[in-house]
C-alpha atoms as a PDB file:
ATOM      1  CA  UNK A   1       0.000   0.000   0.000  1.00  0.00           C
ATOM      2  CA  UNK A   2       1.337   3.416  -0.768  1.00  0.00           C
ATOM      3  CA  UNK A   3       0.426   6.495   1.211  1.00  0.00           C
ATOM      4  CA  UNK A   4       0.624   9.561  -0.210  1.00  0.00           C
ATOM      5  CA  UNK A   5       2.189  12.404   1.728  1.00  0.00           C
ATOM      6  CA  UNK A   6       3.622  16.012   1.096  1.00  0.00           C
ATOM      7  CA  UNK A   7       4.931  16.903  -2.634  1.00  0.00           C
ATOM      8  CA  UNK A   8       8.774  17.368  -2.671  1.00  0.00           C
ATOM      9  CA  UNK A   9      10.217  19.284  -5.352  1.00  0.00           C
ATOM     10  CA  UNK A  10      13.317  18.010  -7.903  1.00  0.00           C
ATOM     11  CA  UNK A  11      15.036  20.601  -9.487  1.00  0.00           C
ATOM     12  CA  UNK A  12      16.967  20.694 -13.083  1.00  0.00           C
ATOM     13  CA  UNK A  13      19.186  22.807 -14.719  1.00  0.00           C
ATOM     14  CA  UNK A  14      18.405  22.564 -18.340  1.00  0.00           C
ATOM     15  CA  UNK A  15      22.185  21.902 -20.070  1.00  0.00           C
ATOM     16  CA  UNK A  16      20.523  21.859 -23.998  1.00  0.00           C
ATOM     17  CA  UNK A  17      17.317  23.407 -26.041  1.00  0.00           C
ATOM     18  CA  UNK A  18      14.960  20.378 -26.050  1.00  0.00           C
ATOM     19  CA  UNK A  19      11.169  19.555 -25.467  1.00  0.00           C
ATOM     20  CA  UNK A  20       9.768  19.008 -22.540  1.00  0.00           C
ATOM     21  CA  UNK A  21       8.571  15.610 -22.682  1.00  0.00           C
ATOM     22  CA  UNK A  22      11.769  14.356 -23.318  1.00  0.00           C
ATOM     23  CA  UNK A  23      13.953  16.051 -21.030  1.00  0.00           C
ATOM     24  CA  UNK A  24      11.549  14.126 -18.868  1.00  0.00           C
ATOM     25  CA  UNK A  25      12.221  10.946 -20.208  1.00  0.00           C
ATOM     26  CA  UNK A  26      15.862  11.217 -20.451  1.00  0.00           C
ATOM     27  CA  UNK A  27      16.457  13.038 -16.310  1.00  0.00           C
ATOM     28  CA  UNK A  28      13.625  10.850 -14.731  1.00  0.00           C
ATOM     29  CA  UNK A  29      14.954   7.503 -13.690  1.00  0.00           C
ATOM     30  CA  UNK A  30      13.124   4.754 -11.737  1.00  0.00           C
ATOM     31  CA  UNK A  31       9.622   5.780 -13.754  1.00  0.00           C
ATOM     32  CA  UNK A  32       7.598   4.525 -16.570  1.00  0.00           C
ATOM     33  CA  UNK A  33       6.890   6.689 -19.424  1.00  0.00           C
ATOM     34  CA  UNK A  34       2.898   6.763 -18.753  1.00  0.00           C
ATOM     35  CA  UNK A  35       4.410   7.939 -14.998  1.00  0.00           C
ATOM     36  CA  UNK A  36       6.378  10.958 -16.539  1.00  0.00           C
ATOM     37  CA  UNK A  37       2.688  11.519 -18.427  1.00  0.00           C
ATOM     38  CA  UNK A  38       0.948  11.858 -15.362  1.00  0.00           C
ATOM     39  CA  UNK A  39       3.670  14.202 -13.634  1.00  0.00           C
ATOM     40  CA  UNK A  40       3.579  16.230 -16.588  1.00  0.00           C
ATOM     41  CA  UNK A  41      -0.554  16.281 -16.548  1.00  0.00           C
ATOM     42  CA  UNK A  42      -0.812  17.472 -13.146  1.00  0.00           C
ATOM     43  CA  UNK A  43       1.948  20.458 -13.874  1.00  0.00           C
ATOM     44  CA  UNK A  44       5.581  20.893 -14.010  1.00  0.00           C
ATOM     45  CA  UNK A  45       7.506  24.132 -13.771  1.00  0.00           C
ATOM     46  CA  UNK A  46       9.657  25.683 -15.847  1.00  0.00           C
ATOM     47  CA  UNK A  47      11.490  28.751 -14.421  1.00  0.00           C
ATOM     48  CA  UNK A  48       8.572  28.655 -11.344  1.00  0.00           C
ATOM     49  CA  UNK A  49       5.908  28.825 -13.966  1.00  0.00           C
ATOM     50  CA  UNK A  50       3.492  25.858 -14.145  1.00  0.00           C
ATOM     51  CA  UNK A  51       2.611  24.136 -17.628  1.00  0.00           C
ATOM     52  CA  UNK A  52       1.374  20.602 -18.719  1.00  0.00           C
ATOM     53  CA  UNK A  53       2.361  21.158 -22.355  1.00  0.00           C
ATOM     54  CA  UNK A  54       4.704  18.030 -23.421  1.00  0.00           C
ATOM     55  CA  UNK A  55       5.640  20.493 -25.929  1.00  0.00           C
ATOM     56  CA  UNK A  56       7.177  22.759 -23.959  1.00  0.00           C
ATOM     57  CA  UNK A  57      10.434  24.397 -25.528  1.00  0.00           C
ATOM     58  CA  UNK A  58      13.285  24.637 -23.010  1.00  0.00           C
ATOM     59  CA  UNK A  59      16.043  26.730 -23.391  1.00  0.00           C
ATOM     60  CA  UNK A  60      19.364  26.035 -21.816  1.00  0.00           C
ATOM     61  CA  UNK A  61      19.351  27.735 -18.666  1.00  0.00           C
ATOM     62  CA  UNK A  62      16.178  26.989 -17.692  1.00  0.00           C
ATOM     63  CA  UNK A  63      15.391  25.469 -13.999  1.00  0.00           C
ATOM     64  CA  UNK A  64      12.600  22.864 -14.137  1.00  0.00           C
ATOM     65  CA  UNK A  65      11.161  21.491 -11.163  1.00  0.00           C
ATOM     66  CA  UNK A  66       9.383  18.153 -10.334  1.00  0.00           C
ATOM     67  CA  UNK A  67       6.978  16.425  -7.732  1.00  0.00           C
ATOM     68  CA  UNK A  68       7.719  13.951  -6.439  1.00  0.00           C
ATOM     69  CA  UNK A  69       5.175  12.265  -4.162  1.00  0.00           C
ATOM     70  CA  UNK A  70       6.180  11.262  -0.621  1.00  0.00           C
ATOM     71  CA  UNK A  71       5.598   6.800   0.003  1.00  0.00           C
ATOM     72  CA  UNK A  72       5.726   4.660   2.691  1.00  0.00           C
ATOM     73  CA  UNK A  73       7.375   0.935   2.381  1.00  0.00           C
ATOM     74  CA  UNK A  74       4.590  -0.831   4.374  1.00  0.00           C
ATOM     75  CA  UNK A  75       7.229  -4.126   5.401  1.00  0.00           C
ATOM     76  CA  UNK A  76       9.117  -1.883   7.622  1.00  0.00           C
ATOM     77  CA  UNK A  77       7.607   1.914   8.029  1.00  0.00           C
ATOM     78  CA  UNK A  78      10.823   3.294   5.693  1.00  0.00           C
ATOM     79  CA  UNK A  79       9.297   6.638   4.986  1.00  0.00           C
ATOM     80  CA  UNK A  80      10.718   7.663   1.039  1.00  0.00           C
ATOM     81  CA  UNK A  81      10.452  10.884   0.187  1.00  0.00           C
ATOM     82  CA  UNK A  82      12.707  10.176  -3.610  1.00  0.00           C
ATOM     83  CA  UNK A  83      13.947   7.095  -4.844  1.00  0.00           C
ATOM     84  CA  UNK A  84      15.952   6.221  -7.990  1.00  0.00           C
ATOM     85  CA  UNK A  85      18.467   4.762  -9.160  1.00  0.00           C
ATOM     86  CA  UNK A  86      21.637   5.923  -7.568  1.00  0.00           C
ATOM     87  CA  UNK A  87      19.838   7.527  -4.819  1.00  0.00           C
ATOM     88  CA  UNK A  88      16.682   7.051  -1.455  1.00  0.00           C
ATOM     89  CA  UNK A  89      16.177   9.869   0.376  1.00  0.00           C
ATOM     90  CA  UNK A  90      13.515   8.643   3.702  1.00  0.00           C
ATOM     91  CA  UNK A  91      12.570  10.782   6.547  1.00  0.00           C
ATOM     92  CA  UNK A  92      14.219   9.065   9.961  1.00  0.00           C
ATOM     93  CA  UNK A  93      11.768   9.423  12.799  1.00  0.00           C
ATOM     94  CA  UNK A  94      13.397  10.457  16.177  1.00  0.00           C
ATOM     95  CA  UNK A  95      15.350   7.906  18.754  1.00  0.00           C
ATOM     96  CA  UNK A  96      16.047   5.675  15.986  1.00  0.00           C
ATOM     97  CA  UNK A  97      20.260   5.454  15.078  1.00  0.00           C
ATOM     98  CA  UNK A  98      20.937   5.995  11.820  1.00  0.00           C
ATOM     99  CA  UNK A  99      23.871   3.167  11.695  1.00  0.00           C
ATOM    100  CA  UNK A 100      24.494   0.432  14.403  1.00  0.00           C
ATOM    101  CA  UNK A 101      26.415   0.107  16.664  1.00  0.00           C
ATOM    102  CA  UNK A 102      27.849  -2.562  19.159  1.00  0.00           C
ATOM    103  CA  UNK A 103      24.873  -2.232  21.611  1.00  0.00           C
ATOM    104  CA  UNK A 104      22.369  -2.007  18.882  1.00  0.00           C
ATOM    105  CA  UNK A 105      22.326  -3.681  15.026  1.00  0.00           C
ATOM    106  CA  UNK A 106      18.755  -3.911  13.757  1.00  0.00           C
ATOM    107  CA  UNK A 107      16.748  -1.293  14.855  1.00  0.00           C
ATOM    108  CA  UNK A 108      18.379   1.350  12.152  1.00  0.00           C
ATOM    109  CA  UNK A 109      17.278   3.371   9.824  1.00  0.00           C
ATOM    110  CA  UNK A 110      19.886   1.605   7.257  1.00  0.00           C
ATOM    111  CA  UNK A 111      18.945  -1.573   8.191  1.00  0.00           C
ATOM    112  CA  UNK A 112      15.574  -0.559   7.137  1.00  0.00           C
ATOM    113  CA  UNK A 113      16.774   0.910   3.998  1.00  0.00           C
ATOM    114  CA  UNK A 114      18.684  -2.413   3.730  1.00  0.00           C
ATOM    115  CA  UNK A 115      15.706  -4.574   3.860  1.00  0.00           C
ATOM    116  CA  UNK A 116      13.684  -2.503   1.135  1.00  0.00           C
ATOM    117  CA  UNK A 117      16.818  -2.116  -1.253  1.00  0.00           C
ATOM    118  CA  UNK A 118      17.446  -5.773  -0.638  1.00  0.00           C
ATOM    119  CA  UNK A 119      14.128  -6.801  -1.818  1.00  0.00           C
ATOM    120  CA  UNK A 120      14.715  -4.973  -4.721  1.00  0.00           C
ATOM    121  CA  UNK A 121      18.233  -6.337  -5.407  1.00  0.00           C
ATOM    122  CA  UNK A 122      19.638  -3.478  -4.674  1.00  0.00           C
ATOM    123  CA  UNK A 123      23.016  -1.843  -2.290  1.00  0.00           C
ATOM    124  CA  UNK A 124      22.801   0.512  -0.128  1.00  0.00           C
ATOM    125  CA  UNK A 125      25.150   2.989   1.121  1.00  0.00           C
ATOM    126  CA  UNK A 126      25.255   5.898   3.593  1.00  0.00           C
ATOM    127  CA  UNK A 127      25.915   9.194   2.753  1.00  0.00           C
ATOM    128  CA  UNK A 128      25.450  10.871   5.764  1.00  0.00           C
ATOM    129  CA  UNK A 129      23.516  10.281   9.155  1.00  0.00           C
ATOM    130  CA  UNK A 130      21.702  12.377  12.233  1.00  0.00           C
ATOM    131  CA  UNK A 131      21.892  12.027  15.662  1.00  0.00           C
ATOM    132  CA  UNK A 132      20.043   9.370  17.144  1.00  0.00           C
ATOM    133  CA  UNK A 133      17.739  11.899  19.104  1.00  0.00           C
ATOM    134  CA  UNK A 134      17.226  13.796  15.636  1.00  0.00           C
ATOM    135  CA  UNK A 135      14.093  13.243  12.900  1.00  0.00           C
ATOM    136  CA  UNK A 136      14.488  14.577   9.352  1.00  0.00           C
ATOM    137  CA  UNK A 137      16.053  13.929   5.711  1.00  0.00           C
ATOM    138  CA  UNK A 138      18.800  11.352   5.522  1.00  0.00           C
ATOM    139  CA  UNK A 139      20.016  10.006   2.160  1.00  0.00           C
ATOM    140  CA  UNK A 140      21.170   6.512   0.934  1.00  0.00           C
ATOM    141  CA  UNK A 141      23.242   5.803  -2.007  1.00  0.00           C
ATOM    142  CA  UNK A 142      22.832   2.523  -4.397  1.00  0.00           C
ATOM    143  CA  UNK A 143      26.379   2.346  -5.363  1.00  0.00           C
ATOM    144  CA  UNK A 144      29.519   2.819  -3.603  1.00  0.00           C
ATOM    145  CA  UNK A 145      30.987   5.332  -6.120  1.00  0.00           C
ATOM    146  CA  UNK A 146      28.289   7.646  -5.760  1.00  0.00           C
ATOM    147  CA  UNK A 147      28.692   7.368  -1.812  1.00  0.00           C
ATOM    148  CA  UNK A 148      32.271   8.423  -2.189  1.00  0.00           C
ATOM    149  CA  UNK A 149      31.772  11.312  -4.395  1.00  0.00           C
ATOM    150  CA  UNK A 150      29.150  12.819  -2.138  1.00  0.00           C
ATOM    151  CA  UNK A 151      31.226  11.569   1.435  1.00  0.00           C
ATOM    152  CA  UNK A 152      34.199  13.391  -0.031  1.00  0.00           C
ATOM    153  CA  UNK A 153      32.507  16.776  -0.919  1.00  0.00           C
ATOM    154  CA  UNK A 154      29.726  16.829   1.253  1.00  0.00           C
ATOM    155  CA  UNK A 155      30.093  20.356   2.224  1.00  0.00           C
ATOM    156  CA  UNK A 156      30.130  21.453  -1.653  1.00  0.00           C
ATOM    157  CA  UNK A 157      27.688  19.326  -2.533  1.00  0.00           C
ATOM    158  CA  UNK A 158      25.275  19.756   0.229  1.00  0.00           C
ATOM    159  CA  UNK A 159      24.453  23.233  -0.601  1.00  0.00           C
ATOM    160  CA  UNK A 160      21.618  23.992   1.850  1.00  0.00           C
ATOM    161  CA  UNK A 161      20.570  22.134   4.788  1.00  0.00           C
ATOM    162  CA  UNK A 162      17.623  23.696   7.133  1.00  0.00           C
ATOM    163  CA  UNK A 163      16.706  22.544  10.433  1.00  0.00           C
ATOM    164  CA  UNK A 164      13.772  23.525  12.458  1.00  0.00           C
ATOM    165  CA  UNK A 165      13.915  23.396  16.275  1.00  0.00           C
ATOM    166  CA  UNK A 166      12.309  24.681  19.561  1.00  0.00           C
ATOM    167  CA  UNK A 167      14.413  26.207  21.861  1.00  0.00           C
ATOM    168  CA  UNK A 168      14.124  27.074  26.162  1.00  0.00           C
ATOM    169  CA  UNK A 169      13.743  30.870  26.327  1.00  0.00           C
ATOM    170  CA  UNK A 170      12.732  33.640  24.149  1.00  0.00           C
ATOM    171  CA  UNK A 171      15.922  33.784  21.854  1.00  0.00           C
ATOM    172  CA  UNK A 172      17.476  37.292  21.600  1.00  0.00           C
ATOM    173  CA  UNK A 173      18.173  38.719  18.625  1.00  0.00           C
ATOM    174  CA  UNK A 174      15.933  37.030  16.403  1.00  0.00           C
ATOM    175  CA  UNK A 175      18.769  36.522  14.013  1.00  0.00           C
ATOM    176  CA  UNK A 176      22.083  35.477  14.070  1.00  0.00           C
ATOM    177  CA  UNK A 177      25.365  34.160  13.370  1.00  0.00           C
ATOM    178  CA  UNK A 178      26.797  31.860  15.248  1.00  0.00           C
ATOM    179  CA  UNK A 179      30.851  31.133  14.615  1.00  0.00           C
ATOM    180  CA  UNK A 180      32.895  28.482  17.282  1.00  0.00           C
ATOM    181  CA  UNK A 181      35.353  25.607  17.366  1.00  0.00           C
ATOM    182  CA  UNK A 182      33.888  22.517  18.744  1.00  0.00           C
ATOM    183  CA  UNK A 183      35.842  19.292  19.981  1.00  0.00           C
ATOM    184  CA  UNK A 184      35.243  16.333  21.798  1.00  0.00           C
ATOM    185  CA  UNK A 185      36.251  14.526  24.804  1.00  0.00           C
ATOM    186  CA  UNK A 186      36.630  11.238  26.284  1.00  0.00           C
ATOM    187  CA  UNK A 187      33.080  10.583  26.792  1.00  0.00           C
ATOM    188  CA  UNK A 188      31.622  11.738  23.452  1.00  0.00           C
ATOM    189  CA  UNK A 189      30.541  15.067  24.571  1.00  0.00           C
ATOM    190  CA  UNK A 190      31.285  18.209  22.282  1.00  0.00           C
ATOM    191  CA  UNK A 191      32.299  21.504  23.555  1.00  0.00           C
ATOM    192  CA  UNK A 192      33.298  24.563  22.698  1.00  0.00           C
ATOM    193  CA  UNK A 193      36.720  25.772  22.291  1.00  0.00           C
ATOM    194  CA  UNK A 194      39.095  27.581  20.973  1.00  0.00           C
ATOM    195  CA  UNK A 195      40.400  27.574  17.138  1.00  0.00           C
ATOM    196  CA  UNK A 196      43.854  25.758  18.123  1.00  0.00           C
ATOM    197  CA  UNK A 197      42.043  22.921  19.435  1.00  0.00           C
ATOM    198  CA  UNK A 198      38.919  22.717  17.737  1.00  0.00           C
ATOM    199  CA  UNK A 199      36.996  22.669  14.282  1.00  0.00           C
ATOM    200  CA  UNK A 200      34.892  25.381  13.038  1.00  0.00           C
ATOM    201  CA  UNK A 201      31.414  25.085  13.421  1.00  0.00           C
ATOM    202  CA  UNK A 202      28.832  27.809  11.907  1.00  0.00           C
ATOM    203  CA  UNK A 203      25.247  28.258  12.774  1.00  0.00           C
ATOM    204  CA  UNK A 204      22.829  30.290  11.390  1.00  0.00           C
ATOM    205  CA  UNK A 205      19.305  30.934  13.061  1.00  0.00           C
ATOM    206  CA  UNK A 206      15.712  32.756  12.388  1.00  0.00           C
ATOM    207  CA  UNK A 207      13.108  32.881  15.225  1.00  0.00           C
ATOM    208  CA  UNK A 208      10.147  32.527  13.158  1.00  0.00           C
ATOM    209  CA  UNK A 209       7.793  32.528  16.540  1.00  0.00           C
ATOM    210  CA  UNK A 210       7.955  32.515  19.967  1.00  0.00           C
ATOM    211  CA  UNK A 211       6.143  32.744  23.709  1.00  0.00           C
ATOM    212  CA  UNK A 212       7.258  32.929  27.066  1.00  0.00           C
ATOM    213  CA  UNK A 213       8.707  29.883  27.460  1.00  0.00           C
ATOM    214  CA  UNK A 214      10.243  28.548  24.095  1.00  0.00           C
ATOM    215  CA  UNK A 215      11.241  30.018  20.643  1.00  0.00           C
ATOM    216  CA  UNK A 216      10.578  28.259  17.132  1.00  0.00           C
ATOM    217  CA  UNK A 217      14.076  28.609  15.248  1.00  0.00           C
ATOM    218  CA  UNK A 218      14.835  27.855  11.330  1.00  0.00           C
ATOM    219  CA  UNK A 219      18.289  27.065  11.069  1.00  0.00           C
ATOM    220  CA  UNK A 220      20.900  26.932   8.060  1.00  0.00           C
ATOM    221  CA  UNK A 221      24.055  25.152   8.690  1.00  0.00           C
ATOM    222  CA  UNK A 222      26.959  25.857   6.889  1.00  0.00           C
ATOM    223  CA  UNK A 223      29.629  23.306   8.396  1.00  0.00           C
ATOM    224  CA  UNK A 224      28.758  19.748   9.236  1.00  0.00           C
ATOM    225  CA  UNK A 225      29.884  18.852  13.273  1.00  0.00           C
ATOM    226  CA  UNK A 226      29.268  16.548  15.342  1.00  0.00           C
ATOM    227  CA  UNK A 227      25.976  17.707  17.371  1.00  0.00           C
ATOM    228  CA  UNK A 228      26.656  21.393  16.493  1.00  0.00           C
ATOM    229  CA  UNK A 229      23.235  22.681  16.662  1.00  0.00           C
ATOM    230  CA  UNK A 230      22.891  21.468  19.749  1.00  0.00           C
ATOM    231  CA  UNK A 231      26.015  22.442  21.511  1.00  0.00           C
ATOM    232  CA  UNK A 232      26.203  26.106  19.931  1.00  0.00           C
ATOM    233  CA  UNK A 233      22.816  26.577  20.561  1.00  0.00           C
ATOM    234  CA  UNK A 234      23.223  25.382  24.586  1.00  0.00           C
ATOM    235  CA  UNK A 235      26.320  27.346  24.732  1.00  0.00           C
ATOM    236  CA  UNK A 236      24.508  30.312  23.525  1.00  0.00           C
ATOM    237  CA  UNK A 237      22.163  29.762  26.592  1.00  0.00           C
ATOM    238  CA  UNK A 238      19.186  28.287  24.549  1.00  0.00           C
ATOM    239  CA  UNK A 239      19.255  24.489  24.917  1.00  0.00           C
ATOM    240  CA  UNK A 240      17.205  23.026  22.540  1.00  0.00           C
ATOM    241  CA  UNK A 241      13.670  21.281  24.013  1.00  0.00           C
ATOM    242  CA  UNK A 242      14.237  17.934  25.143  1.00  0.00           C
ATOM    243  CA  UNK A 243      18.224  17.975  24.904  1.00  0.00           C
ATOM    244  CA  UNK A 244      19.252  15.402  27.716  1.00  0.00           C
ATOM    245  CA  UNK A 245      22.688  15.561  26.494  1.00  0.00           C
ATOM    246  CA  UNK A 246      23.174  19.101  26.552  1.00  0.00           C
ATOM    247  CA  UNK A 247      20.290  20.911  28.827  1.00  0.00           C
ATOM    248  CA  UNK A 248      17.762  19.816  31.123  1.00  0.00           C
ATOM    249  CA  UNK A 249      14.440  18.336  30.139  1.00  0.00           C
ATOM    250  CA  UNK A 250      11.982  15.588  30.586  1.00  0.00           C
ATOM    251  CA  UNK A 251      10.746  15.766  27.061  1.00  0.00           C
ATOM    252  CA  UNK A 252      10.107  12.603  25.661  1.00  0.00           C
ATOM    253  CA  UNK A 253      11.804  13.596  21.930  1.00  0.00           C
ATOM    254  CA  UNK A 254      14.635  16.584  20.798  1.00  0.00           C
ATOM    255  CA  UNK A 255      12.772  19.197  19.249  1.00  0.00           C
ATOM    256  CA  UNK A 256      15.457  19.048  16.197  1.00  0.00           C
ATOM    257  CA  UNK A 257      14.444  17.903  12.819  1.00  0.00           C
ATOM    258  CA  UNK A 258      16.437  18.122   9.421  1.00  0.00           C
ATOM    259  CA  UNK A 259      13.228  19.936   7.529  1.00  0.00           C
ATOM    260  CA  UNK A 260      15.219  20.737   3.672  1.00  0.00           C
ATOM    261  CA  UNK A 261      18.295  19.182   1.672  1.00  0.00           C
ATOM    262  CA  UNK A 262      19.179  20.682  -1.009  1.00  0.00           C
ATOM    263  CA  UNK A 263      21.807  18.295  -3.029  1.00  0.00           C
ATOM    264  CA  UNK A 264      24.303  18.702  -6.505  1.00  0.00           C
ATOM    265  CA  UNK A 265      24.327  15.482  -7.689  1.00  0.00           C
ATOM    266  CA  UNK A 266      28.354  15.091  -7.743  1.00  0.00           C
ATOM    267  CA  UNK A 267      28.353  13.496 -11.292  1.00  0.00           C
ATOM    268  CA  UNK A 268      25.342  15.124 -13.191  1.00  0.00           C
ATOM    269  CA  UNK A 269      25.466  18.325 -11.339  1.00  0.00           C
ATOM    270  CA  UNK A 270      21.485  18.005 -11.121  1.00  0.00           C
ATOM    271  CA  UNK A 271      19.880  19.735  -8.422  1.00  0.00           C
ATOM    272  CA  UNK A 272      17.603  18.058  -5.759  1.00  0.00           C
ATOM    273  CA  UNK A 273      15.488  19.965  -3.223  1.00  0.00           C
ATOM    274  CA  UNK A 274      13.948  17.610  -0.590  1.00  0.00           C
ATOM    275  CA  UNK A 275      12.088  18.473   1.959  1.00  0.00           C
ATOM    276  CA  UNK A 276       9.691  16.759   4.917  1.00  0.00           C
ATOM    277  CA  UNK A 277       6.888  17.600   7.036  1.00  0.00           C
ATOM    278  CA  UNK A 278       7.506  19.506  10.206  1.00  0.00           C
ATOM    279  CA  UNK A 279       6.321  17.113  12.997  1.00  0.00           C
ATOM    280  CA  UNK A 280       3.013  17.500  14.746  1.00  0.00           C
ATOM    281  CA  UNK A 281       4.791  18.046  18.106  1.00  0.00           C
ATOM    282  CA  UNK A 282       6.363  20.904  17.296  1.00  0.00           C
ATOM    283  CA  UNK A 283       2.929  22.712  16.476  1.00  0.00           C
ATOM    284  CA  UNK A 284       1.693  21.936  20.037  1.00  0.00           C
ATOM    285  CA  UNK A 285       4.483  23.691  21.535  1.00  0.00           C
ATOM    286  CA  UNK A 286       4.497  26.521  19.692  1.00  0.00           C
ATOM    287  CA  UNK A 287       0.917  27.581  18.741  1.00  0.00           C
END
């Protein structure tokens, strides 16, 4: 059974004048030709303007952009938000590890991905992975080449990545900038230091709401450290809701969730935009 969910948006950089319908065929893998039909039926845009004509003339330049409907693999929950053939993006729910470890080696989100893929006859391969306590995007690669090439340059190829999160405290200002070198000791907890013994770790945040008691922050990473939001954030004097590691709380989940990817493919240089639903907890904080 497939569930349908929210649309997520591809994006393409048109290299060559050609028709619509097939730059479709030839930059959409993993879907039938009557499945490209019914995309193209229910709209596609070119340059943010919607048509459904398969005779479209694109120009090179253009930026078209794609839904992609949102699925759920009923054998084990694996929520996909894009599959194709090099790569699965899912949405990991929170407390669930992304890769095992010795206390733990089935209850993953790539063993999950693993079972579904293996069905299929197909690899998979981590790219990247969140915290245990985190929900959000995470994506999987089907060959080990491509898992390489996107390991290697991760923080060129990953060029946006936007987390939501609730934080203790009415934040103050409402935006900023936050620059410091993180490392980490003995027992696996970061802090913040100084640049001679630590790695540089850059935060940007947005209170888009906020009451008495907590603030609703979007937040743009640039650099990719171990449990930076977190630690930045609780060094800033905002812990994050329901950070055990890092603040006090008896939350039962992290208010931190990995809302938008934005990818370069590292071999086609095709853009990908993914992005998944903000969880219903959050709303109840924050209304």
């Amino acid at each position: 059974m497939i569930l349908q969910k929210e649309l997520i948006y591809m994006e393409y950089e048109v290299s060559e004048n050609i028709l619509l319908l097939e730059f479709l065929y030839k930059n959409i893998q993993g879907k039938s030709k009557n499945n490209i039909k019914t995309l193209l039926k229910n709209g596609i845009y070119v340059n943010n303007i919607k048509t459904t004509r398969y005779d479209y003339r694109l120009k090179k330049g253009d930026v078209v952009k794609i839904n992609s409907i949102q699925r759920i693999d009923e054998y084990n929950k694996l929520e996909i938000i894009y599959e194709d053939n090099e790569l699965l993006v899912v949405n990991k729910p929170y407390n669930l590890l992304t890769v095992a470890t010795n206390k733990e080696k089935e209850k993953t989100l790539y063993h999950y991905a693993l079972e579904y893929l293996k069905r299929k006859k197909e690899k998979v391969f981590i790219v990247h992975r969140l915290d245990r306590e985190t929900s959000g995007i995470v994506v999987f690669a089907k060959n080990e080449k491509i898992k390489n090439l996107f390991q290697d340059n991760w923080n060129e190829l990953a060029i946006k990545r936007e987390y939501i999160t609730i934080v203790n405290g009415n934040i103050n200002p409402d935006k900023m900038v936050l620059k410091d070198y993180l490392n980490e000791n003995k027992n696996h907890l970061v802090y913040v230091t100084d640049k001679y013994h630590g790695k540089e770790a850059v935060t940007e945040y947005e209170k888009l709401k906020s009451n008495d008691k907590y603030s609703l922050l979007n937040i743009l990473i640039k650099t990719g450290r171990k449990n930076q939001i977190r630690v930045q954030l609780s060094n800033y004097g905002y812990s994050i809701l329901g950070d055990k590691k890092y603040g006090k709380s008896n939350e039962k989940r992290l208010y931190l969730h990995a809302l938008l990817l934005k990818i370069k493919h590292p071999i086609t240089g095709k853009i990908y935009e993914f992005k998944s639903n903000i969880p219903n907890e959050f709303k109840r904080i924050i209304k």
